[in-house]
PDB file of N, CA and C in Angstrom:
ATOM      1  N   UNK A   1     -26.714 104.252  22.786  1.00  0.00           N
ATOM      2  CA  UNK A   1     -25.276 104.290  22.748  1.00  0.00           C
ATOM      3  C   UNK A   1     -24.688 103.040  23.417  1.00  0.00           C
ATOM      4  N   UNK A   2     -25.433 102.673  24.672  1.00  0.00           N
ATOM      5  CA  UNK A   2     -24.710 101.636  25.043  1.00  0.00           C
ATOM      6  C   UNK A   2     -25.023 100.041  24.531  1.00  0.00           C
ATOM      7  N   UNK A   3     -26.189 100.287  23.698  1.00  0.00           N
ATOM      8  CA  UNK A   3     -26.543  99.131  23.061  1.00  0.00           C
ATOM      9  C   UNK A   3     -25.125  99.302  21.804  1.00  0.00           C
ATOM     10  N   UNK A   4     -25.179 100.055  20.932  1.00  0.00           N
ATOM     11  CA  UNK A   4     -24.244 100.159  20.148  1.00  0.00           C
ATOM     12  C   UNK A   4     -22.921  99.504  20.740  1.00  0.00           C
ATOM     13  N   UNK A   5     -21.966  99.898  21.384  1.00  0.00           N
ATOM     14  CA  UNK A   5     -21.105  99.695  22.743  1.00  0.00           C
ATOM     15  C   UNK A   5     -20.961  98.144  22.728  1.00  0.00           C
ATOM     16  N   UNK A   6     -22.142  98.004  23.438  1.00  0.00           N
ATOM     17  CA  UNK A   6     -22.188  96.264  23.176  1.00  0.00           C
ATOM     18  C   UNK A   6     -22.306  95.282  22.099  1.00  0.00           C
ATOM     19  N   UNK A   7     -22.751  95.545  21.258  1.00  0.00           N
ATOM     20  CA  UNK A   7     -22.292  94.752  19.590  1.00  0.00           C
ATOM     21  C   UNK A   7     -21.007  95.172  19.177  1.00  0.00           C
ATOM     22  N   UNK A   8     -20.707  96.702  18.950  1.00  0.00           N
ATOM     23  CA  UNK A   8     -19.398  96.774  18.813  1.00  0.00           C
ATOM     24  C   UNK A   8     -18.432  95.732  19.415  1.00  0.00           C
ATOM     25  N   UNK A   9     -18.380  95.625  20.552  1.00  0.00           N
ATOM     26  CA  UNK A   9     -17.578  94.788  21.468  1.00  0.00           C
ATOM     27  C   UNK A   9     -17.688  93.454  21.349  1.00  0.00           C
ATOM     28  N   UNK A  10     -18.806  92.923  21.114  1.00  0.00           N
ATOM     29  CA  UNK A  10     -19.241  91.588  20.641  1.00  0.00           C
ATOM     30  C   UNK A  10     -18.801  91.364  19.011  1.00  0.00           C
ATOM     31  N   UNK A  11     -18.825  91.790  18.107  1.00  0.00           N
ATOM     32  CA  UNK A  11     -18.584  92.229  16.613  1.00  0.00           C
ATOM     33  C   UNK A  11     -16.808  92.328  16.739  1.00  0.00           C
ATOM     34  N   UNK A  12     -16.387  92.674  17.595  1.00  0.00           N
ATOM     35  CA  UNK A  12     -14.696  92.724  17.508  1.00  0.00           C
ATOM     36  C   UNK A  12     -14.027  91.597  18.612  1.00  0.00           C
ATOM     37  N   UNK A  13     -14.300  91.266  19.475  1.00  0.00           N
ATOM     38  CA  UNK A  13     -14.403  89.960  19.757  1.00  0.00           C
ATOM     39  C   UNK A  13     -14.500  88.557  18.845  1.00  0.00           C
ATOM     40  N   UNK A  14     -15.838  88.596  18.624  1.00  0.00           N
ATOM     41  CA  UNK A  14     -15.654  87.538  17.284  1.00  0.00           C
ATOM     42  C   UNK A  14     -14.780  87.433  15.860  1.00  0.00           C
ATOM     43  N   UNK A  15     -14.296  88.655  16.193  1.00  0.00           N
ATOM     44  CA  UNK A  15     -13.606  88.823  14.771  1.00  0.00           C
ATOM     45  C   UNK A  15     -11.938  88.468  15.117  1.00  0.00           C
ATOM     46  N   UNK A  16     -11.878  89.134  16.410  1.00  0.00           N
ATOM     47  CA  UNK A  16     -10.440  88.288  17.153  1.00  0.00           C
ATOM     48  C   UNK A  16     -10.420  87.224  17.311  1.00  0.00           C
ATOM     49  N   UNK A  17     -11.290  86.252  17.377  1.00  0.00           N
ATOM     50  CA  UNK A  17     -11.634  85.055  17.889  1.00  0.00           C
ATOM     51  C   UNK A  17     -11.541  84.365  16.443  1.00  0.00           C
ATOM     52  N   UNK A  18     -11.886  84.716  15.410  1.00  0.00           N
ATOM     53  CA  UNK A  18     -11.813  84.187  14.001  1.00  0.00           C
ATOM     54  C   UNK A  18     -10.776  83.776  13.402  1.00  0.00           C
ATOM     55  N   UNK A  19      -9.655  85.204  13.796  1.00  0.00           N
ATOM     56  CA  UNK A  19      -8.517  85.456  13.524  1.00  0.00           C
ATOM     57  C   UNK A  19      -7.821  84.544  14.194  1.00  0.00           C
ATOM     58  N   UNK A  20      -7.994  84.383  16.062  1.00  0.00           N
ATOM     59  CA  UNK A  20      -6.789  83.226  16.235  1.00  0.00           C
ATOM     60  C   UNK A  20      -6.779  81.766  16.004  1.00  0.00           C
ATOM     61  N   UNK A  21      -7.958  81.692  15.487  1.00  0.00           N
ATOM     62  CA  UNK A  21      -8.390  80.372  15.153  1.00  0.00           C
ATOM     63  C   UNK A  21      -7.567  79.969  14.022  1.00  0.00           C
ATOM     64  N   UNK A  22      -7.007  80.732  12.899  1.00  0.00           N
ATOM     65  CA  UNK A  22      -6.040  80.593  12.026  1.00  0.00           C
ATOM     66  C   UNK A  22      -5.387  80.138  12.889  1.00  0.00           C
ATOM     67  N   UNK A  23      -4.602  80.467  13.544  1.00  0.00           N
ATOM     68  CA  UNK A  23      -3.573  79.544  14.057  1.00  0.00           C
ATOM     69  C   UNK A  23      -3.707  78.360  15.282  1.00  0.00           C
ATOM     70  N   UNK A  24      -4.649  77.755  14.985  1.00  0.00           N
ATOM     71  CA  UNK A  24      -4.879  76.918  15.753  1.00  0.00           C
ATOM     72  C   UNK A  24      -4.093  75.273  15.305  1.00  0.00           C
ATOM     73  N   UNK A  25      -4.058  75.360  14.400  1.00  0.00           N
ATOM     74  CA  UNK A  25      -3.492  73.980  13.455  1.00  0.00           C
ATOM     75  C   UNK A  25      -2.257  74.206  13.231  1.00  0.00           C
ATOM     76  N   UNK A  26      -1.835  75.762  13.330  1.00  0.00           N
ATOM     77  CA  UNK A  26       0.118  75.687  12.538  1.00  0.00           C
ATOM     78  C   UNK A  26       0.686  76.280  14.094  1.00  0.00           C
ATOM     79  N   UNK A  27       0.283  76.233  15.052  1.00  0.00           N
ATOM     80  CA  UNK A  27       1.225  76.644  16.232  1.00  0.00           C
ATOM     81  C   UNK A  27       1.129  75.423  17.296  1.00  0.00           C
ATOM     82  N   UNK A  28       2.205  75.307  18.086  1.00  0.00           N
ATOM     83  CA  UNK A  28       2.052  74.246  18.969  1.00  0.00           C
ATOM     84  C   UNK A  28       0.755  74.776  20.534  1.00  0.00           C
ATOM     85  N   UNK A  29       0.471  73.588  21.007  1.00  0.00           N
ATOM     86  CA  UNK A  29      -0.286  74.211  21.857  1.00  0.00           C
ATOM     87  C   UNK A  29      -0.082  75.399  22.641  1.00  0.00           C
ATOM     88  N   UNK A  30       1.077  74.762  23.269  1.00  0.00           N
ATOM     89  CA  UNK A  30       1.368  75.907  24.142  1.00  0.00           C
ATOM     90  C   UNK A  30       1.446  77.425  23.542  1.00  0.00           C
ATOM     91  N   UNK A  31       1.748  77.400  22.817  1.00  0.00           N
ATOM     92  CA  UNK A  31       1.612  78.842  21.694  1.00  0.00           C
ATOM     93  C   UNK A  31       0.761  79.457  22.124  1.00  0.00           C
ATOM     94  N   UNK A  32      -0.002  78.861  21.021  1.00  0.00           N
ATOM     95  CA  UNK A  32      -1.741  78.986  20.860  1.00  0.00           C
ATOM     96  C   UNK A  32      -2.175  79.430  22.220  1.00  0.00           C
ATOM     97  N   UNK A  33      -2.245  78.861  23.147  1.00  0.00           N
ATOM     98  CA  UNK A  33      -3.263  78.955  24.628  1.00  0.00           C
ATOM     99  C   UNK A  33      -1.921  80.502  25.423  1.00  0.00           C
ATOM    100  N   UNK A  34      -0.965  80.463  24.774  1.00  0.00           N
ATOM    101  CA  UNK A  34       0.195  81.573  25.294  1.00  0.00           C
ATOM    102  C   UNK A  34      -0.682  82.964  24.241  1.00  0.00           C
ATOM    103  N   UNK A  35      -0.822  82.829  23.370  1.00  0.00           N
ATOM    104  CA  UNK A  35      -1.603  83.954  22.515  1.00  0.00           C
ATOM    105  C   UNK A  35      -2.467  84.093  23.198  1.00  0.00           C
ATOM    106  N   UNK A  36      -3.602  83.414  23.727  1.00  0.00           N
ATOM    107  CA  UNK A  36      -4.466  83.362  24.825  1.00  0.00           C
ATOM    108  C   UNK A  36      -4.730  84.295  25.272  1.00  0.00           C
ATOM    109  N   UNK A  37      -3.903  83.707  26.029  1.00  0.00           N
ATOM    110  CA  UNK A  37      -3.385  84.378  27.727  1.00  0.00           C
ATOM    111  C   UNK A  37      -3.215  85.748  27.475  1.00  0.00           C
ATOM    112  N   UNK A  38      -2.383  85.660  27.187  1.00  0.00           N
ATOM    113  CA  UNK A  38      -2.064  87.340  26.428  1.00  0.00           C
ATOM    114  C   UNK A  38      -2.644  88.262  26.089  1.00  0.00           C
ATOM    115  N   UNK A  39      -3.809  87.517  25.747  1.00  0.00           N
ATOM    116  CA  UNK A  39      -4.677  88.653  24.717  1.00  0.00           C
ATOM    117  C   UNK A  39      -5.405  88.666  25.712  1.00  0.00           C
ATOM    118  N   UNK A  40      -6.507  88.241  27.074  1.00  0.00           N
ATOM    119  CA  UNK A  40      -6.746  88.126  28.112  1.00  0.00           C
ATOM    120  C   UNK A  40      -6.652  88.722  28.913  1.00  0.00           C
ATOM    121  N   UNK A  41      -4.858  89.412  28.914  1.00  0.00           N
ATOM    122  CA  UNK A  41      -4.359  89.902  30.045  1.00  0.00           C
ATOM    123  C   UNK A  41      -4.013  91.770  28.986  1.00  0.00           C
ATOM    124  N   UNK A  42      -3.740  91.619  28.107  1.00  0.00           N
ATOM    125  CA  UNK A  42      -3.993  93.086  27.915  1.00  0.00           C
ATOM    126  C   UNK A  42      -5.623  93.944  27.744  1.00  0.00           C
ATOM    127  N   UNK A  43      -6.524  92.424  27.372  1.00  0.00           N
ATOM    128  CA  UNK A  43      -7.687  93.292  27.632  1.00  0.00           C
ATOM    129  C   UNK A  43      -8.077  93.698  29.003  1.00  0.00           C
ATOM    130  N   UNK A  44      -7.622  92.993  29.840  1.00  0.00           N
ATOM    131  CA  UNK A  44      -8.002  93.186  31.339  1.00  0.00           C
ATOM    132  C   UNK A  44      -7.211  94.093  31.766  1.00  0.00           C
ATOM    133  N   UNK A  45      -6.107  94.801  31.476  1.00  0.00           N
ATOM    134  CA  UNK A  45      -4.946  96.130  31.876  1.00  0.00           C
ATOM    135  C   UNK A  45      -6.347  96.910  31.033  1.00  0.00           C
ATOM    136  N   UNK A  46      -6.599  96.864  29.560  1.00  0.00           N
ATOM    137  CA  UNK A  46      -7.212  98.227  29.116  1.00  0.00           C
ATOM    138  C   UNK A  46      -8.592  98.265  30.641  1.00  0.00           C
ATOM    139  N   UNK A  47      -9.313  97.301  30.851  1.00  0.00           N
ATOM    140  CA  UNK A  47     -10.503  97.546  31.194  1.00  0.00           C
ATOM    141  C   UNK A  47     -10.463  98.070  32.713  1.00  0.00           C
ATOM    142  N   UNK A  48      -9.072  97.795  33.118  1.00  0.00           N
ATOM    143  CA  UNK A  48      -8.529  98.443  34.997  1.00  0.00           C
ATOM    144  C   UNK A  48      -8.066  99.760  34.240  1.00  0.00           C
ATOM    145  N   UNK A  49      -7.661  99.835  33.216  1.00  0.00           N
ATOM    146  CA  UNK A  49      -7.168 101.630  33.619  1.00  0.00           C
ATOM    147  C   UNK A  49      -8.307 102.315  32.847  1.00  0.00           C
ATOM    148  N   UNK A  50      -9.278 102.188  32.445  1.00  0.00           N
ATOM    149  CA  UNK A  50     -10.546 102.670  32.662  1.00  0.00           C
ATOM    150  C   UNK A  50     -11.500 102.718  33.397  1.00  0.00           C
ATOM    151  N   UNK A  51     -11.433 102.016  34.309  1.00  0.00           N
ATOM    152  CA  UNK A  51     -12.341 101.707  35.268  1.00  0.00           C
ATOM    153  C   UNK A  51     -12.655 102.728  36.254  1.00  0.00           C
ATOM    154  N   UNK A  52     -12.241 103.875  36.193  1.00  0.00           N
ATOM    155  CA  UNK A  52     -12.843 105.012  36.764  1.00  0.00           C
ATOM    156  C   UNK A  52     -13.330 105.560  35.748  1.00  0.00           C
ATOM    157  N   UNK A  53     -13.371 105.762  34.643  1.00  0.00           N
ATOM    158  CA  UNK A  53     -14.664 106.430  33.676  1.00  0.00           C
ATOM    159  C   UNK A  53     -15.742 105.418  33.257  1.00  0.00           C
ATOM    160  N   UNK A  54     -15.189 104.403  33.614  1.00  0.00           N
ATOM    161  CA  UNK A  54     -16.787 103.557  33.837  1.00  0.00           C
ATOM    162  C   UNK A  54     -17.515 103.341  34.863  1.00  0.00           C
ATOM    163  N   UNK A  55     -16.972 103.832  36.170  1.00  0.00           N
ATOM    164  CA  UNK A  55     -17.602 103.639  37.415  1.00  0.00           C
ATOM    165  C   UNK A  55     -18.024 105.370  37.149  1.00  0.00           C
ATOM    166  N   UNK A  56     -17.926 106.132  36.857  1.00  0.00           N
ATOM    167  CA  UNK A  56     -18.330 107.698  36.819  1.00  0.00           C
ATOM    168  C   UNK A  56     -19.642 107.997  36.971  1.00  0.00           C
ATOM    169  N   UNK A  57     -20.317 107.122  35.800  1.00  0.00           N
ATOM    170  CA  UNK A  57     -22.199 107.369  35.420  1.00  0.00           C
ATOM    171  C   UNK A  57     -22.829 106.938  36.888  1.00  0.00           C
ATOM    172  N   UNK A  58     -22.269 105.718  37.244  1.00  0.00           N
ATOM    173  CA  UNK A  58     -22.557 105.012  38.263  1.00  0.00           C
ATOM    174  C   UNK A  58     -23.084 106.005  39.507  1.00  0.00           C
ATOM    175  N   UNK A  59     -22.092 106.849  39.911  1.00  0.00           N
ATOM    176  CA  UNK A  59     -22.043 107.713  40.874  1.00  0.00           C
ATOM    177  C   UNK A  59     -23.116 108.713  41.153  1.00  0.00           C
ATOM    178  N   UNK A  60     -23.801 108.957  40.137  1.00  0.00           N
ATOM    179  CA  UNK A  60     -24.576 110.382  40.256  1.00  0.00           C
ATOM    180  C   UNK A  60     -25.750 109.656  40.780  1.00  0.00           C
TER     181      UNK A  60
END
């Protein structure tokens, strides 16, 4: 399961990563590196307000 977990995550990653690359040529920099950021900072909110059901297994 957690091998699964991890390609999943790797497999949708690259596929976000594909995607902003489209706009790498039609947005100004600052844009671009502002899409970034962004996308950066909401994955890091999802991965803190989970972070007690991922510290859970840990515990036992």
């Amino acid at each position: 399961m957690a091998r699964g977990g991890w390609l999943g995550t790797t497999a949708i990653g690259n596929l976000m990563a594909g995607l902003i690359w489209k706009f790498q040529g039609t947005l100004e920099l600052w844009r671009f590196f502002l899409i970034l950021m962004v996308m950066c900072m909401v994955s890091a909110a999802f991965i803190f307000m989970i972070l007690k059901r991922l510290e859970r297994p840990s515990e036992a």
